[in-house]
Protein backbone atom coordinates (compact mmCIF):
# COMPACT_ATOMS: atom_id res chain seq x y z
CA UNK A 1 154.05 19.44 48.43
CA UNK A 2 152.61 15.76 48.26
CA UNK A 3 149.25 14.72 49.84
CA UNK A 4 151.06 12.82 52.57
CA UNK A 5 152.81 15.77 53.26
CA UNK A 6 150.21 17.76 53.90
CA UNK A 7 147.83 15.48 55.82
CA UNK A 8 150.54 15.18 58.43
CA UNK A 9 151.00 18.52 58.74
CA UNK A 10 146.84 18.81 59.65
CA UNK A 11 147.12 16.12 61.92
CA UNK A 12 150.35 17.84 63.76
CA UNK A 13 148.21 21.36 64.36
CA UNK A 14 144.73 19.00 65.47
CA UNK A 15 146.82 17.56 68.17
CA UNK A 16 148.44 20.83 69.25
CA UNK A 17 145.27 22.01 69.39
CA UNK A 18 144.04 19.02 71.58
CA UNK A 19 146.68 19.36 73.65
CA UNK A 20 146.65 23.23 74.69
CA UNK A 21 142.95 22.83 75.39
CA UNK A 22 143.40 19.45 77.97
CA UNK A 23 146.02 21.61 79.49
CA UNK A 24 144.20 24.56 79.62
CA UNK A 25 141.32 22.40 80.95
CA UNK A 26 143.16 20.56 83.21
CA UNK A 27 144.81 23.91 84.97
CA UNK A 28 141.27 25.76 85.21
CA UNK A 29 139.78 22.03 87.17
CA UNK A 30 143.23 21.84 89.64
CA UNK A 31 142.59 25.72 90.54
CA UNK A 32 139.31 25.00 91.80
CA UNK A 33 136.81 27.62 92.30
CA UNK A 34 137.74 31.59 92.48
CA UNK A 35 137.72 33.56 95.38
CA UNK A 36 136.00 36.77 94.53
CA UNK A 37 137.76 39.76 95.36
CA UNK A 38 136.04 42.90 96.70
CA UNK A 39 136.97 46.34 96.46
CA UNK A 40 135.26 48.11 100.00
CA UNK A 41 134.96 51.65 101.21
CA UNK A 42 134.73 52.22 105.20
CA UNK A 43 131.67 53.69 107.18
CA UNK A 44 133.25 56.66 108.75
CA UNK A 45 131.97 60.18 110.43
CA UNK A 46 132.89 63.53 108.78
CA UNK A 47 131.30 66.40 107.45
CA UNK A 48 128.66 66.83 104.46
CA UNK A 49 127.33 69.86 102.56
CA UNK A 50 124.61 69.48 100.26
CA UNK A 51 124.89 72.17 97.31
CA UNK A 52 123.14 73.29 94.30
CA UNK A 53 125.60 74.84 91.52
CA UNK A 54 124.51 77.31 88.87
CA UNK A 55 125.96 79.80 86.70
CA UNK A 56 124.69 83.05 86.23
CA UNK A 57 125.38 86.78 84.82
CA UNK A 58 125.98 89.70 86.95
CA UNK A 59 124.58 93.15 86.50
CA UNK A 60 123.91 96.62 87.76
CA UNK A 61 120.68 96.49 90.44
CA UNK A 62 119.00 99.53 88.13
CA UNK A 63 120.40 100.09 84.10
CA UNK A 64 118.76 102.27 82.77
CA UNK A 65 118.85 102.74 78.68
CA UNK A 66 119.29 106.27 77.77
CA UNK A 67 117.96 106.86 73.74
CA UNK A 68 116.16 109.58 71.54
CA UNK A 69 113.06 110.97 70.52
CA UNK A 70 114.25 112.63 67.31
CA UNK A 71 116.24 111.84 64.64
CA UNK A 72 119.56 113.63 63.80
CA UNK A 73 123.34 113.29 63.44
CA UNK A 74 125.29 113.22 66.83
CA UNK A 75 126.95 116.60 67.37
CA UNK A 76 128.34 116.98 70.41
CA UNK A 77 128.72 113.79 72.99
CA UNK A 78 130.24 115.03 76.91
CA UNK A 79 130.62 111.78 77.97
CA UNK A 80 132.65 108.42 77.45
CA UNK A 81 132.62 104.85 78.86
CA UNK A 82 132.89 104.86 83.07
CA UNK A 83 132.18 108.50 83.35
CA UNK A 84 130.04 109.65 86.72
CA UNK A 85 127.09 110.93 85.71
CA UNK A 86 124.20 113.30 87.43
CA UNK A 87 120.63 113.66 86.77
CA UNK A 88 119.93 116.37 84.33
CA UNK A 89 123.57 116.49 83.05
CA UNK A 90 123.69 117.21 79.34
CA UNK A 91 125.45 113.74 77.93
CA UNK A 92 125.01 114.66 74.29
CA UNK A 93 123.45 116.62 71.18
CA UNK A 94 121.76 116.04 68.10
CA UNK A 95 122.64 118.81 65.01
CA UNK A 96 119.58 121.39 66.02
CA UNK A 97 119.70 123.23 62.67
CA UNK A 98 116.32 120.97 61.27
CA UNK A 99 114.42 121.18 64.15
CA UNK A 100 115.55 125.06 64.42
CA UNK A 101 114.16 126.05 60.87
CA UNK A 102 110.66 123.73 61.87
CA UNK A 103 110.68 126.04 65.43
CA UNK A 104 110.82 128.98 62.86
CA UNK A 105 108.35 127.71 60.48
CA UNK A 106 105.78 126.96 63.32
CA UNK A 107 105.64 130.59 64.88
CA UNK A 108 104.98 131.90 61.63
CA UNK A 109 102.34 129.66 60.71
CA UNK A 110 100.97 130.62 63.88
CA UNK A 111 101.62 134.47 63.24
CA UNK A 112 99.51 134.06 60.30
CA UNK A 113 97.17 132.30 62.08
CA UNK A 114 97.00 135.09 65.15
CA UNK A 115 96.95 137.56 61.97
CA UNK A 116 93.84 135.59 60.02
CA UNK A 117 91.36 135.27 63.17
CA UNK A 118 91.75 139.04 63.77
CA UNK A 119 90.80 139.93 60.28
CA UNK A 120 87.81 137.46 60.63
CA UNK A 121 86.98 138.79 63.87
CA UNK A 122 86.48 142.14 62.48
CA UNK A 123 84.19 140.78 59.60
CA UNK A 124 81.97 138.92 62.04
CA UNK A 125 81.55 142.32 64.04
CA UNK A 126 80.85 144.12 60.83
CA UNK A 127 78.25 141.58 59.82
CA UNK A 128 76.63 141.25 63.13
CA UNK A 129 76.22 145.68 62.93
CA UNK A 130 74.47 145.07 59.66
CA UNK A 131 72.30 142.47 60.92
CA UNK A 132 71.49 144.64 63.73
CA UNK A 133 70.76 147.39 61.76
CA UNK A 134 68.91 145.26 58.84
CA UNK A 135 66.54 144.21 61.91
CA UNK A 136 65.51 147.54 63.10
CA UNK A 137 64.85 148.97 59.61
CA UNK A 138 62.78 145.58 58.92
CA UNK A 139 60.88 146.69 62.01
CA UNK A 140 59.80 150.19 60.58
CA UNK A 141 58.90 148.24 57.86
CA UNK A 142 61.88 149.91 55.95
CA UNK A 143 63.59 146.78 54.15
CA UNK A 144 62.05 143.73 52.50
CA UNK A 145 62.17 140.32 54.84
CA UNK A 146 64.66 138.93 52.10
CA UNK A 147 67.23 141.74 53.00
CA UNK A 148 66.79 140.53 56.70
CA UNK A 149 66.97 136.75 56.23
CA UNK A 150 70.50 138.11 54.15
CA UNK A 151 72.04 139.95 56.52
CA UNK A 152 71.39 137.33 59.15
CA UNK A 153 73.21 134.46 56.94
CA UNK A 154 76.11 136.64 56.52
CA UNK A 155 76.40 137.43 60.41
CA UNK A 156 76.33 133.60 60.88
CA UNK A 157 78.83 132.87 58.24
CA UNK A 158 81.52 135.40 59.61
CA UNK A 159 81.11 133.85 63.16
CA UNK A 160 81.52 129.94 61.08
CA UNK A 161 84.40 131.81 59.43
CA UNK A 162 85.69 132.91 62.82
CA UNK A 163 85.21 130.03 64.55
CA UNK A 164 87.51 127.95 61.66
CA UNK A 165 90.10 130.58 61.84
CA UNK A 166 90.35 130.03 65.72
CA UNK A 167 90.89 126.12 65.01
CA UNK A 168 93.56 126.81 62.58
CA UNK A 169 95.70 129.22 65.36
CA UNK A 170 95.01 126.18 67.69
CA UNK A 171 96.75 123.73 64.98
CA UNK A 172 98.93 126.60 64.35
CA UNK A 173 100.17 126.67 68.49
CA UNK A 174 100.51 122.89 68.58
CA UNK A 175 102.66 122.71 65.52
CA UNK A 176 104.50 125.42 67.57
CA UNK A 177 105.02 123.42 70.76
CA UNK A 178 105.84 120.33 69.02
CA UNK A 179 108.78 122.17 67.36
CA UNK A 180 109.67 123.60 70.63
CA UNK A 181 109.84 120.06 72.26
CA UNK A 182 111.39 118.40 69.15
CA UNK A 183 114.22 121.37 69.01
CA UNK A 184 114.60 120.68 73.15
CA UNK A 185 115.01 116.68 72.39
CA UNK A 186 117.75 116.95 70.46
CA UNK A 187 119.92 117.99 73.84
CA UNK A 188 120.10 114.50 75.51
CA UNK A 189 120.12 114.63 79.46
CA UNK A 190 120.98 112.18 81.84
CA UNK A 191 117.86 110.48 83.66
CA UNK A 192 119.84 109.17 86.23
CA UNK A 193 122.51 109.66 88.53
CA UNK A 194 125.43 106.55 88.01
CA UNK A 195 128.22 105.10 85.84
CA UNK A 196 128.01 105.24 82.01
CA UNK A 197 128.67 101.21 81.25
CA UNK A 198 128.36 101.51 77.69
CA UNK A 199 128.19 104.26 74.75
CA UNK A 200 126.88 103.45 71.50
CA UNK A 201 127.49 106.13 69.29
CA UNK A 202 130.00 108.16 67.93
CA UNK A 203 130.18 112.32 66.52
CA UNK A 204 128.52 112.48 63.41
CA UNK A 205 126.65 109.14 63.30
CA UNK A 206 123.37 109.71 62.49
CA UNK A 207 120.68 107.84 64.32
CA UNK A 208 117.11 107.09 63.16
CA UNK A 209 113.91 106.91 65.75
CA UNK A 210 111.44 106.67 63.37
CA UNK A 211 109.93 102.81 64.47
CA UNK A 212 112.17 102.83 67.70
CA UNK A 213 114.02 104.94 70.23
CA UNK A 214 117.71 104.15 69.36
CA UNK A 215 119.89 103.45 72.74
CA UNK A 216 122.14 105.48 72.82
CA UNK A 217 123.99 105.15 76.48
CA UNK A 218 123.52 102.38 79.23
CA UNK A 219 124.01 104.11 82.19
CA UNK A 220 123.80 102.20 85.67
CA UNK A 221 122.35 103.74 89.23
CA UNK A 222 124.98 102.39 91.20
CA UNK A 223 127.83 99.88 90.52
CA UNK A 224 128.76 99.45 94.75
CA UNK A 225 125.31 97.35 94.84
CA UNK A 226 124.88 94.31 92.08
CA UNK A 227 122.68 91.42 91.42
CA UNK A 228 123.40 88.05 90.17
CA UNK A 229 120.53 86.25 87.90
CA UNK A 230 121.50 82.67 87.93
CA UNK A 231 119.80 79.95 86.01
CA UNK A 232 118.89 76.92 88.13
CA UNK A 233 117.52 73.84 87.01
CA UNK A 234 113.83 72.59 87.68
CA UNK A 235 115.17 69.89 89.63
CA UNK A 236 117.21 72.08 92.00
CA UNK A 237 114.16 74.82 92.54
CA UNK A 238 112.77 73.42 95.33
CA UNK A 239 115.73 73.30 97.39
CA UNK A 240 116.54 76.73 97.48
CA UNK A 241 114.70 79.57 99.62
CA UNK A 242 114.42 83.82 99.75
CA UNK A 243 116.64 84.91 102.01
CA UNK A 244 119.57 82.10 101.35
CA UNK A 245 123.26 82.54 101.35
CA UNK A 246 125.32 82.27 98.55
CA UNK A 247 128.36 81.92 97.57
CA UNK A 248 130.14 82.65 93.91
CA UNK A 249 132.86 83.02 92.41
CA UNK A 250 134.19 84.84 88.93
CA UNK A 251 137.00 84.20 86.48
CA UNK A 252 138.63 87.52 87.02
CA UNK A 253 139.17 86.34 90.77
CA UNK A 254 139.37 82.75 90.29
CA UNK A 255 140.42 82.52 94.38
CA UNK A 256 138.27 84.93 95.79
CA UNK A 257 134.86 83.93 97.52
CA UNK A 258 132.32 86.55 97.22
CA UNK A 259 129.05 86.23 99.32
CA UNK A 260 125.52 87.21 98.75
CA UNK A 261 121.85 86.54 99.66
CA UNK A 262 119.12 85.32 97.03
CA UNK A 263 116.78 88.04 96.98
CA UNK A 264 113.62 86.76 94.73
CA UNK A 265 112.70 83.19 92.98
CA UNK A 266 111.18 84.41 90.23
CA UNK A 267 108.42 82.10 88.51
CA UNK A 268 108.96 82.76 84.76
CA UNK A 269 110.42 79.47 82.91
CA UNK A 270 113.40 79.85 80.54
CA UNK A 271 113.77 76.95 78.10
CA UNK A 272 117.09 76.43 76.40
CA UNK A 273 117.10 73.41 74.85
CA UNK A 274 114.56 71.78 76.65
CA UNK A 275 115.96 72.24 79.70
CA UNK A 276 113.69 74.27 82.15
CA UNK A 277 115.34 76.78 84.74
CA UNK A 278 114.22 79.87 86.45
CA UNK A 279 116.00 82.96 87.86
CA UNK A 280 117.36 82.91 91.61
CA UNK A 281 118.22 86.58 91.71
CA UNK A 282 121.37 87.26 94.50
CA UNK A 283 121.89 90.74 96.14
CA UNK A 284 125.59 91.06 96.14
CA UNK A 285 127.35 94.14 97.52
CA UNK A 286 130.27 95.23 95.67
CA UNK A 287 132.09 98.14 97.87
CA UNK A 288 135.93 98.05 96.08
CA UNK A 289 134.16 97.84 92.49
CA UNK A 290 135.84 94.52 92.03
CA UNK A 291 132.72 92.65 90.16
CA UNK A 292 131.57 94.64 86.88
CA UNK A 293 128.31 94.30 84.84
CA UNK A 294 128.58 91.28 82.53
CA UNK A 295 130.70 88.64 84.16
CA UNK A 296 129.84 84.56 84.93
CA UNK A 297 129.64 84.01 88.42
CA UNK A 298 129.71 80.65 89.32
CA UNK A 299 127.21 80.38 92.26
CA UNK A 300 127.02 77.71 95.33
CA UNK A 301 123.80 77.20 97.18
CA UNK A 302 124.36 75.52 100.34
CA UNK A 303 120.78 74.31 101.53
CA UNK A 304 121.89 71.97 103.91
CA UNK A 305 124.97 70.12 106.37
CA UNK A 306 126.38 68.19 108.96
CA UNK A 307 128.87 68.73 110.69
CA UNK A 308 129.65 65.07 111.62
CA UNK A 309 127.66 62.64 109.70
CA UNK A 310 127.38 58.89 109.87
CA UNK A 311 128.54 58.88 106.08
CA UNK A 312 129.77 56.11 103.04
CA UNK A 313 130.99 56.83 99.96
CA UNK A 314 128.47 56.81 97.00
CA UNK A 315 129.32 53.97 94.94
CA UNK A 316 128.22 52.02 97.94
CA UNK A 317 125.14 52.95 97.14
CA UNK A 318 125.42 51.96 93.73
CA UNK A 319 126.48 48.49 94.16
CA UNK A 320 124.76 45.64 93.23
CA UNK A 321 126.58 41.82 93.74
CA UNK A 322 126.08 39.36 90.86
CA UNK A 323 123.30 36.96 91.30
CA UNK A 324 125.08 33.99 92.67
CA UNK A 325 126.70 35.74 95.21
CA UNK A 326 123.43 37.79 96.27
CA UNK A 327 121.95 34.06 96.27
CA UNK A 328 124.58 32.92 98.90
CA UNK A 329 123.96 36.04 101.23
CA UNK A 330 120.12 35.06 101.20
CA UNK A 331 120.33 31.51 102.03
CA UNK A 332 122.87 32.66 105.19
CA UNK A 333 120.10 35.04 106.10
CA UNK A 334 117.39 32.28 106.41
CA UNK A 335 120.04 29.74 107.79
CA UNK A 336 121.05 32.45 110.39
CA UNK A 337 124.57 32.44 109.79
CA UNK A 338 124.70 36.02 108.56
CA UNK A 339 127.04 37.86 110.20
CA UNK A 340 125.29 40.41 110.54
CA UNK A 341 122.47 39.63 112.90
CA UNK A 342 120.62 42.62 111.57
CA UNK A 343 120.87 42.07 108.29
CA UNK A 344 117.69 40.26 107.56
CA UNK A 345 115.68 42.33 109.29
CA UNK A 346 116.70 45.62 107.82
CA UNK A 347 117.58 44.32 103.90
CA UNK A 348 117.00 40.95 102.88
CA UNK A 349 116.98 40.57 99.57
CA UNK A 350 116.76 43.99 98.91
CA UNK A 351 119.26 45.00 96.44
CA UNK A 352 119.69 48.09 94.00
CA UNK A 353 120.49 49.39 90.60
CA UNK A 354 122.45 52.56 90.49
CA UNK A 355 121.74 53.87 93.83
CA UNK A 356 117.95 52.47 93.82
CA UNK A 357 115.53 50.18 95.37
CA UNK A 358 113.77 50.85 98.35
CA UNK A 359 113.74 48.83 101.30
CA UNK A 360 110.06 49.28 103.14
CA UNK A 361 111.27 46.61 105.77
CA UNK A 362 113.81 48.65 107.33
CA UNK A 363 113.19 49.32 110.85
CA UNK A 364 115.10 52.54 112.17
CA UNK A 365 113.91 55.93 113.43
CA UNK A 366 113.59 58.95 111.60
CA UNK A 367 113.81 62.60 112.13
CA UNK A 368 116.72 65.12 112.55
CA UNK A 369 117.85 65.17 115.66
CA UNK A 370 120.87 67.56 117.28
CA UNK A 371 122.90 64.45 117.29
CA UNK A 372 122.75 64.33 113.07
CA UNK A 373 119.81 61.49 112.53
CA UNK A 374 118.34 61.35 109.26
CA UNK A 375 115.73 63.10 108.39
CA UNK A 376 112.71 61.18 107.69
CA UNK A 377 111.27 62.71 104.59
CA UNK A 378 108.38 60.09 104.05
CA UNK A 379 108.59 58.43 100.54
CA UNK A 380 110.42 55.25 100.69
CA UNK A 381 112.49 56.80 98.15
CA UNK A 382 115.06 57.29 100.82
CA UNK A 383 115.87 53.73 101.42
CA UNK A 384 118.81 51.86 100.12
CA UNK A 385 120.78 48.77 100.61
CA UNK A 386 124.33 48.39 101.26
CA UNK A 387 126.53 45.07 101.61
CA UNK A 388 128.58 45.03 104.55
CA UNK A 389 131.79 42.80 104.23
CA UNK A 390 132.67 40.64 107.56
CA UNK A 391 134.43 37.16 107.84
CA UNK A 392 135.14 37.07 104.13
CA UNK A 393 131.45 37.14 102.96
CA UNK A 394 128.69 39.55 102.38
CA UNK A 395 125.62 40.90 104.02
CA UNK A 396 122.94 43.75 102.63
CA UNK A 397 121.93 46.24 105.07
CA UNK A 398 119.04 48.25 104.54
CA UNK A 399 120.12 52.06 105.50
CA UNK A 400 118.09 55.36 105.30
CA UNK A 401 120.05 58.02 103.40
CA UNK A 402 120.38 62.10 103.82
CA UNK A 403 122.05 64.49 102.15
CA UNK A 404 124.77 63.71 99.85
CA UNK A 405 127.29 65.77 98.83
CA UNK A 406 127.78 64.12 95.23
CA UNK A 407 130.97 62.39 97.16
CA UNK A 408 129.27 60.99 100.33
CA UNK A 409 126.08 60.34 101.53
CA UNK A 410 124.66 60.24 105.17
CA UNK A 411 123.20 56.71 106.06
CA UNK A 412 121.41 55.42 109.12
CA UNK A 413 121.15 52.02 110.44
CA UNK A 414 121.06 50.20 113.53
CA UNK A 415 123.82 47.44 112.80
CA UNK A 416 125.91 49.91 111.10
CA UNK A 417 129.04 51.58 112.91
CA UNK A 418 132.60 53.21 111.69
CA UNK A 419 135.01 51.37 110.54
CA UNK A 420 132.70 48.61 108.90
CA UNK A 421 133.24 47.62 105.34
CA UNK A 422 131.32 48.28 102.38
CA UNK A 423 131.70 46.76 98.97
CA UNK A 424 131.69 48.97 96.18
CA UNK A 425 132.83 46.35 93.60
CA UNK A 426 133.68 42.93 93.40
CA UNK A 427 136.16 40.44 91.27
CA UNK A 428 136.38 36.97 89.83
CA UNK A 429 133.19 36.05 90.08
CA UNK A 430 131.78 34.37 86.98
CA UNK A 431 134.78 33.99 85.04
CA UNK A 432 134.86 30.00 85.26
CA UNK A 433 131.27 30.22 83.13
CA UNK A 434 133.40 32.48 80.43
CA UNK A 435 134.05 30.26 77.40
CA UNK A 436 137.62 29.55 77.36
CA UNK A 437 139.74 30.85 74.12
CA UNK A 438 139.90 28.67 71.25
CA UNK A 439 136.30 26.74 72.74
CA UNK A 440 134.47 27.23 69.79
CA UNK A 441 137.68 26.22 66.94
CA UNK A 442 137.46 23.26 68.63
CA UNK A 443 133.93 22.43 68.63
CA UNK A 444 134.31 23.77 65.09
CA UNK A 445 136.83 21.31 64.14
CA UNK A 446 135.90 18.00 65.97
């Protein structure tokens, strides 16, 4: 291809180029200025629960962990997983045969003992006699003071001798009780009347207490009467109560509500991954056996409602306008051309980020009253500002919020009523500062 060639065909792509973007130009000047378009939700009355969700574990109200004192193999077991129980009832049995020849061994070491303190008794009586009789002689001046001072050491040897024989039958009887008690362990009895929930052994395992009682059973009181110990989070503490309802629900009854009351907030922290919760503990009754030891209830708190709430949705409360049109609502506040006559007074230039900002020049009443008013908690944390939507252009209002329910959230404010609009999001505003495509090729080029 020649040079000529190819310089024409630059020159043929710069003006297509020069012409798309005087067109493009030309079409963004003739279309004059956007009109933004808002996205609104309405002000409305309805109903609100606040809740506080939590899983937690359910479990017998007593379990009590049935193990042994001796070692042994497993000889005999009576009872199997879900069998009734009664206090006292032999469960299982550990091979006696050890502990029977130790029971044996231990009465005849303490036969021998019984037999040894006799034998010593009668030598301490015999030496006593001859010390006795060594005295009187010595008095007659019939033996030497040497033969005295003899016969007087071997009295007070027998009774030593007597004395250590007695301390060996003692040893001798506790050896024998021990090997009573250890021959009576190996019959395992029931502590408790209830429901055996789990069983850990089988006949002819062998089990080892040496450092630790081995479990063998899990046996709970009573299975018609159940606790729940739900984890709830630091945050969510404060807003629940003794004596609180709650609801829950389980995955073997996905449809069923089951009800219960929290019994006890206990104060020990659990971390899990630095995330702080402590145990709400719920008395649940469980009358048909329907909830068993070990399942995930899913647990509702209800700590507060309305029944008919002055209410807007929530991403009301997170909207925030771009700055030039937050600029125009402020100058029609000062001009008095708002709309909204309130508006100033209760919001100006108060806007939020995310559901924030405060707005300490609100004027409205607080306090719950019977008619569903807003509770006036005290922090200014509870004011927010919403932008109200009327003849085409926007307002903020500065509102007092109440419960939420994660969907809605109750708001009070004087100029507020149902039916009135509420942006949540906005449109074409800004886009005529966007660079057009192609803007920088053709600063590039020319």
């Amino acid at each position: 291809m020649t040079k000529e060639k190819s310089r024409g065909w630059i020159w043929i792509v710069a003006g297509l180029v020069v012409l798309g973007g005087g067109g493009y130009y030309l079409r963004m000047r003739l279309a004059g200025p956007q009109v933004p378009k808002y996205e609104t939700t309405v002000v409305d009355r309805g109903p609100i629960t606040a809740k506080v969700t939590a899983t937690g574990t359910l479990s017998a109200l007593v379990t009590v962990q049935v193990g042994t004192q001796v070692s042994g193999r497993i000889d005999k077991i009576m009872v199997d997983f879900n069998s009734t129980v009664k206090k006292g009832q032999v469960i299982a049995k550990i091979d006696p045969l050890l502990f029977q020849a130790s029971l044996e061994q231990a009465k005849a070491n303490y036969s021998a003992g019984e037999g040894n303190v006799i034998k010593l008794q009668a030598k301490a009586d015999d030496a006593k006699l001859q010390y006795d009789r060594a005295k009187a002689l010595f008095e007659h001046k019939a033996i030497a003071q040497q033969d005295l001072d003899t016969a007087r050491a071997n009295s007070r040897a027998a009774d030593g001798d007597l004395v250590a024989a007695q301390g060996n039958l003692e040893q001798a009887k506790a050896s024998l009780h021990q090997a009573q008690v250890n021959l009576a362990y190996t019959t395992i009895i029931s502590p408790t009347t209830g429901t055996v929930i789990s069983r850990s052994v089988d006949v002819g395992q062998t089990v080892a207490a040496s450092l630790s009682a081995p479990t063998l059973f899990l046996i709970a009181e009573d299975l018609t009467k159940m606790q729940v110990d739900t984890s709830v989070s630091e945050a969510d503490i404060g807003k629940l109560k003794a004596g609180m309802a709650a609801q829950f629900s389980v995955d073997a009854y996905p449809t069923k509500v089951f009800r219960g009351t929290i019994r006890q907030l206990r104060n020990a922290p659990q971390t899990v991954q630095n995330v702080v919760t402590y145990d709400a503990v719920i008395d649940v009754s469980n009358p048909n056996l329907e909830l068993r030891p070990g399942m995930t209830a899913n647990v509702t708190f209800v700590y507060d409602q309305r029944d008919s709430a002055l209410r807007v949705a929530n991403a009301a409360l997170r909207f925030q306008p771009p700055p030039e049109l937050a600029a125009g609502a402020g100058r029609r506040d000062r001009g008095g051309n708002s709309p909204d006559g309130g508006a100033r007074a209760e919001g100006e230039g108060h806007g939020h980020r995310g559901g924030g900002g405060g707005d300490r020049s609100a004027d409205m009443s607080g306090g719950i009253r019977p008619g569903g008013r807003v509770r006036r908690s005290g922090p200014v944390s509870d004011q927010r500002t919403l932008w109200t939507l009327r003849d085409g252009a926007i307002s903020p209002v500065g509102v007092r919020i109440g419960i939420t329910d994660g969907i809605f959230t109750e708001i009070e404010a004087r100029t507020l009523h149902e039916g009135d609009q509420i942006v949540t999001d906005v449109e074409g505003v800004g886009d005529d500062k966007k660079q057009p495509p192609g803007g920088n090729a053709m600063r590039r080029m020319f």
